[in-house]
Protein backbone atom coordinates (compact mmCIF):
# COMPACT_ATOMS: atom_id res chain seq x y z
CA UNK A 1 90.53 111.93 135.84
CA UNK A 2 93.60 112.61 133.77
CA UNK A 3 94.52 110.32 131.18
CA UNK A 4 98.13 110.37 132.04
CA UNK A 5 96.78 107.96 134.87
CA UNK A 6 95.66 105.53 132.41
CA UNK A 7 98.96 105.45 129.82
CA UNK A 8 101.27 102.83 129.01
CA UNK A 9 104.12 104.72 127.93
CA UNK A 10 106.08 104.82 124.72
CA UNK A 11 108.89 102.60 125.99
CA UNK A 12 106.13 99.36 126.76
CA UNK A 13 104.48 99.73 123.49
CA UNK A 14 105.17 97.38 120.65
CA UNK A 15 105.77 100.51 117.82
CA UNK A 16 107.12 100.18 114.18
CA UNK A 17 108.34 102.65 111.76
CA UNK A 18 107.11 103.41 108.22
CA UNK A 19 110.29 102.41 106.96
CA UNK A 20 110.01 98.57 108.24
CA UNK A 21 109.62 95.90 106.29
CA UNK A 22 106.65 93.84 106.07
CA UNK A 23 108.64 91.18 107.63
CA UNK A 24 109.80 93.17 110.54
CA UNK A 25 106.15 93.77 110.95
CA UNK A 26 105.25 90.58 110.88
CA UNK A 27 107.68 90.00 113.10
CA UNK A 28 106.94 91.82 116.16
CA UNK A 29 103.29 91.39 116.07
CA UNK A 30 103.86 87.99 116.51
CA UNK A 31 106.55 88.38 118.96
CA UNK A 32 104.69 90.48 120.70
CA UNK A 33 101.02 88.56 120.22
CA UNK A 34 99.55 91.87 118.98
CA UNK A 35 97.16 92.03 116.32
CA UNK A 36 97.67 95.84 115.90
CA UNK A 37 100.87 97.97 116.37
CA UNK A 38 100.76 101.82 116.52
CA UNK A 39 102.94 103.45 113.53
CA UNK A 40 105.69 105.87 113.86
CA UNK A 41 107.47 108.53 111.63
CA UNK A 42 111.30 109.21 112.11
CA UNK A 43 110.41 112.11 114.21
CA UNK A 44 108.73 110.00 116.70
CA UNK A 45 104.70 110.79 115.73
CA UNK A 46 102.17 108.64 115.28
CA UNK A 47 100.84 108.05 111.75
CA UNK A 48 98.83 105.37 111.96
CA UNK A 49 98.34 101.70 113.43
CA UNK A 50 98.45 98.37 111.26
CA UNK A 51 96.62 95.65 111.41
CA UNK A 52 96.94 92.25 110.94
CA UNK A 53 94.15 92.28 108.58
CA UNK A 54 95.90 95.79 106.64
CA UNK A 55 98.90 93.09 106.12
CA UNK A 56 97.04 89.86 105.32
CA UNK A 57 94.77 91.81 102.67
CA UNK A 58 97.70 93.69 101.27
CA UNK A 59 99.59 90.18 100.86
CA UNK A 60 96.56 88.71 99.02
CA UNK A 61 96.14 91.35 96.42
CA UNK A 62 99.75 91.25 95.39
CA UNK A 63 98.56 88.17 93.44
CA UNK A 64 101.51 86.02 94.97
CA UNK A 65 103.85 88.96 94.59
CA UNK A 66 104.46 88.81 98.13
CA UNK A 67 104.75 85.69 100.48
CA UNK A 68 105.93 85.34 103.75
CA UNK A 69 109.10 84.34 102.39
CA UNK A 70 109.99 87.58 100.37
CA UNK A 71 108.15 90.45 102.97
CA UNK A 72 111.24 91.29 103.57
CA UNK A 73 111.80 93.15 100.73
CA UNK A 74 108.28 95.16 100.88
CA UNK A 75 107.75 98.12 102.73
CA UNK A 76 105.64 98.95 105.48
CA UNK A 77 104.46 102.24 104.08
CA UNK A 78 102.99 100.47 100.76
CA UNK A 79 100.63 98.76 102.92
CA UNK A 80 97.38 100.61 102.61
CA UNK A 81 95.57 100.97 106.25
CA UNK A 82 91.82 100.20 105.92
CA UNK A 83 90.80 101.30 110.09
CA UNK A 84 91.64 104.42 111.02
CA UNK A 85 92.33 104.79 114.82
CA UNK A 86 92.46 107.64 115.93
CA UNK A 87 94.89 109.46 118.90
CA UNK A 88 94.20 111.74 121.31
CA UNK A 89 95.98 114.24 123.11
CA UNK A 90 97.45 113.61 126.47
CA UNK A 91 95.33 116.82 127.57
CA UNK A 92 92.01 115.47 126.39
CA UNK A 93 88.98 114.92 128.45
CA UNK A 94 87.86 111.45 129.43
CA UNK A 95 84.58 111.47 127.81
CA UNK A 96 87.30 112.18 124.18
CA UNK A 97 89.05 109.14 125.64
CA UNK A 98 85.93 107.05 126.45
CA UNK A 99 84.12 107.82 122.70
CA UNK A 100 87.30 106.35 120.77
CA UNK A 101 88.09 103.09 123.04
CA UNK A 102 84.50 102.26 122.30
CA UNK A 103 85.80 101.48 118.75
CA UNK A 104 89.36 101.19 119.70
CA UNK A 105 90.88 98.05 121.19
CA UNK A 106 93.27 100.66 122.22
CA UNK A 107 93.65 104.70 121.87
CA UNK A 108 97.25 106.44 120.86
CA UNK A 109 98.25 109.16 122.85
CA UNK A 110 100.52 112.31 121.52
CA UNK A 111 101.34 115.23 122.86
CA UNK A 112 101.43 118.31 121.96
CA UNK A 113 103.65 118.61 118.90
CA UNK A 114 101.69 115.60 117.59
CA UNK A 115 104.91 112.94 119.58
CA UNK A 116 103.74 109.57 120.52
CA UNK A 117 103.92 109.17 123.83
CA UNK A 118 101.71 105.36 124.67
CA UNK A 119 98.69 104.11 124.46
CA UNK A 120 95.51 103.51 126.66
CA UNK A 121 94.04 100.08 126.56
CA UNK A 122 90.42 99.68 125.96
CA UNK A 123 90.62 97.59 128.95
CA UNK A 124 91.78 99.69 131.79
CA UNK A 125 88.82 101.87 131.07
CA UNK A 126 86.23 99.25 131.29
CA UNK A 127 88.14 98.56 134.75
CA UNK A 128 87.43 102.20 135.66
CA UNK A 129 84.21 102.08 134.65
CA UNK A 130 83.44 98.95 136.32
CA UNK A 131 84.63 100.50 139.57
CA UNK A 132 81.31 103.07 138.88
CA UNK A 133 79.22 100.51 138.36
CA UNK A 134 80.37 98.24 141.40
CA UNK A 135 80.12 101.61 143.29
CA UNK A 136 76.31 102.14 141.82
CA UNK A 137 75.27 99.18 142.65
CA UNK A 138 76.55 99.03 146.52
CA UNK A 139 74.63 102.05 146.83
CA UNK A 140 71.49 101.19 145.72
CA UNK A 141 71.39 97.90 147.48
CA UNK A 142 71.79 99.59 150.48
């Protein structure tokens, strides 16, 4: 299975830049409902995601510094990003694919010059891996 089959492209995705503001941030994650946004440089790759958490923590150790009020005038890039989430490339295997949404509510795709190009949801593989199991099963209750 190729995991161009599974990809929500670019254009669907709820992205920022590492030039937005916290409040812009803030912003479209709530707009959005999203408690984690993929992160992109000017040149369109992905450089990270942030997390709620990344932005609630980062507020709270600015001593008061920064409030909701003021996030507009603090940068994304200051905030430091405590998960890691890895992407994978849109020519990886499955099993690549299947290891990362395992700790992933979602996996970042790129191609390959490093580009963005969507995301796979940790859902639609437990759908395709439920079809396997419904499968399984059907077969040995036959």
């Amino acid at each position: 299975m190729n995991i161009a089959f599974f990809l929500l492209p670019k254009q669907e995705v709820a992205c920022v830049t590492a030039d937005a503001t916290l409040r812009q941030t803030l912003e479209r994650m709530e707009y959005h409902r999203f408690t984690a946004v993929p992160i992109l440089d000017k040149e369109g790759r992905y450089t990270g995601t942030v997390t709620e958490g990344d932005l609630l923590w980062h507020m709270k150790e600015s001593e008061g510094k920064i409030t909701f009020e003021n996030a507009s005038k603090f940068m994304l890039k200051d905030v430091p990003l405590r998960v890691t989430m890895k992407p994978v490339s849109i020519d990886a295997n499955m099993e690549d694919l299947i290891n990362l949404a395992k700790v992933q509510n979602f996996v970042p795709v790129v191609d390959d010059m490093e580009r963005f190009i969507g995301i796979v949801r940790r859902s639609q593989i437990i759908e395709y891996c439920e079809k396997f199991v419904s499968r399984e099963s059907l077969n040995t209750s036959s």
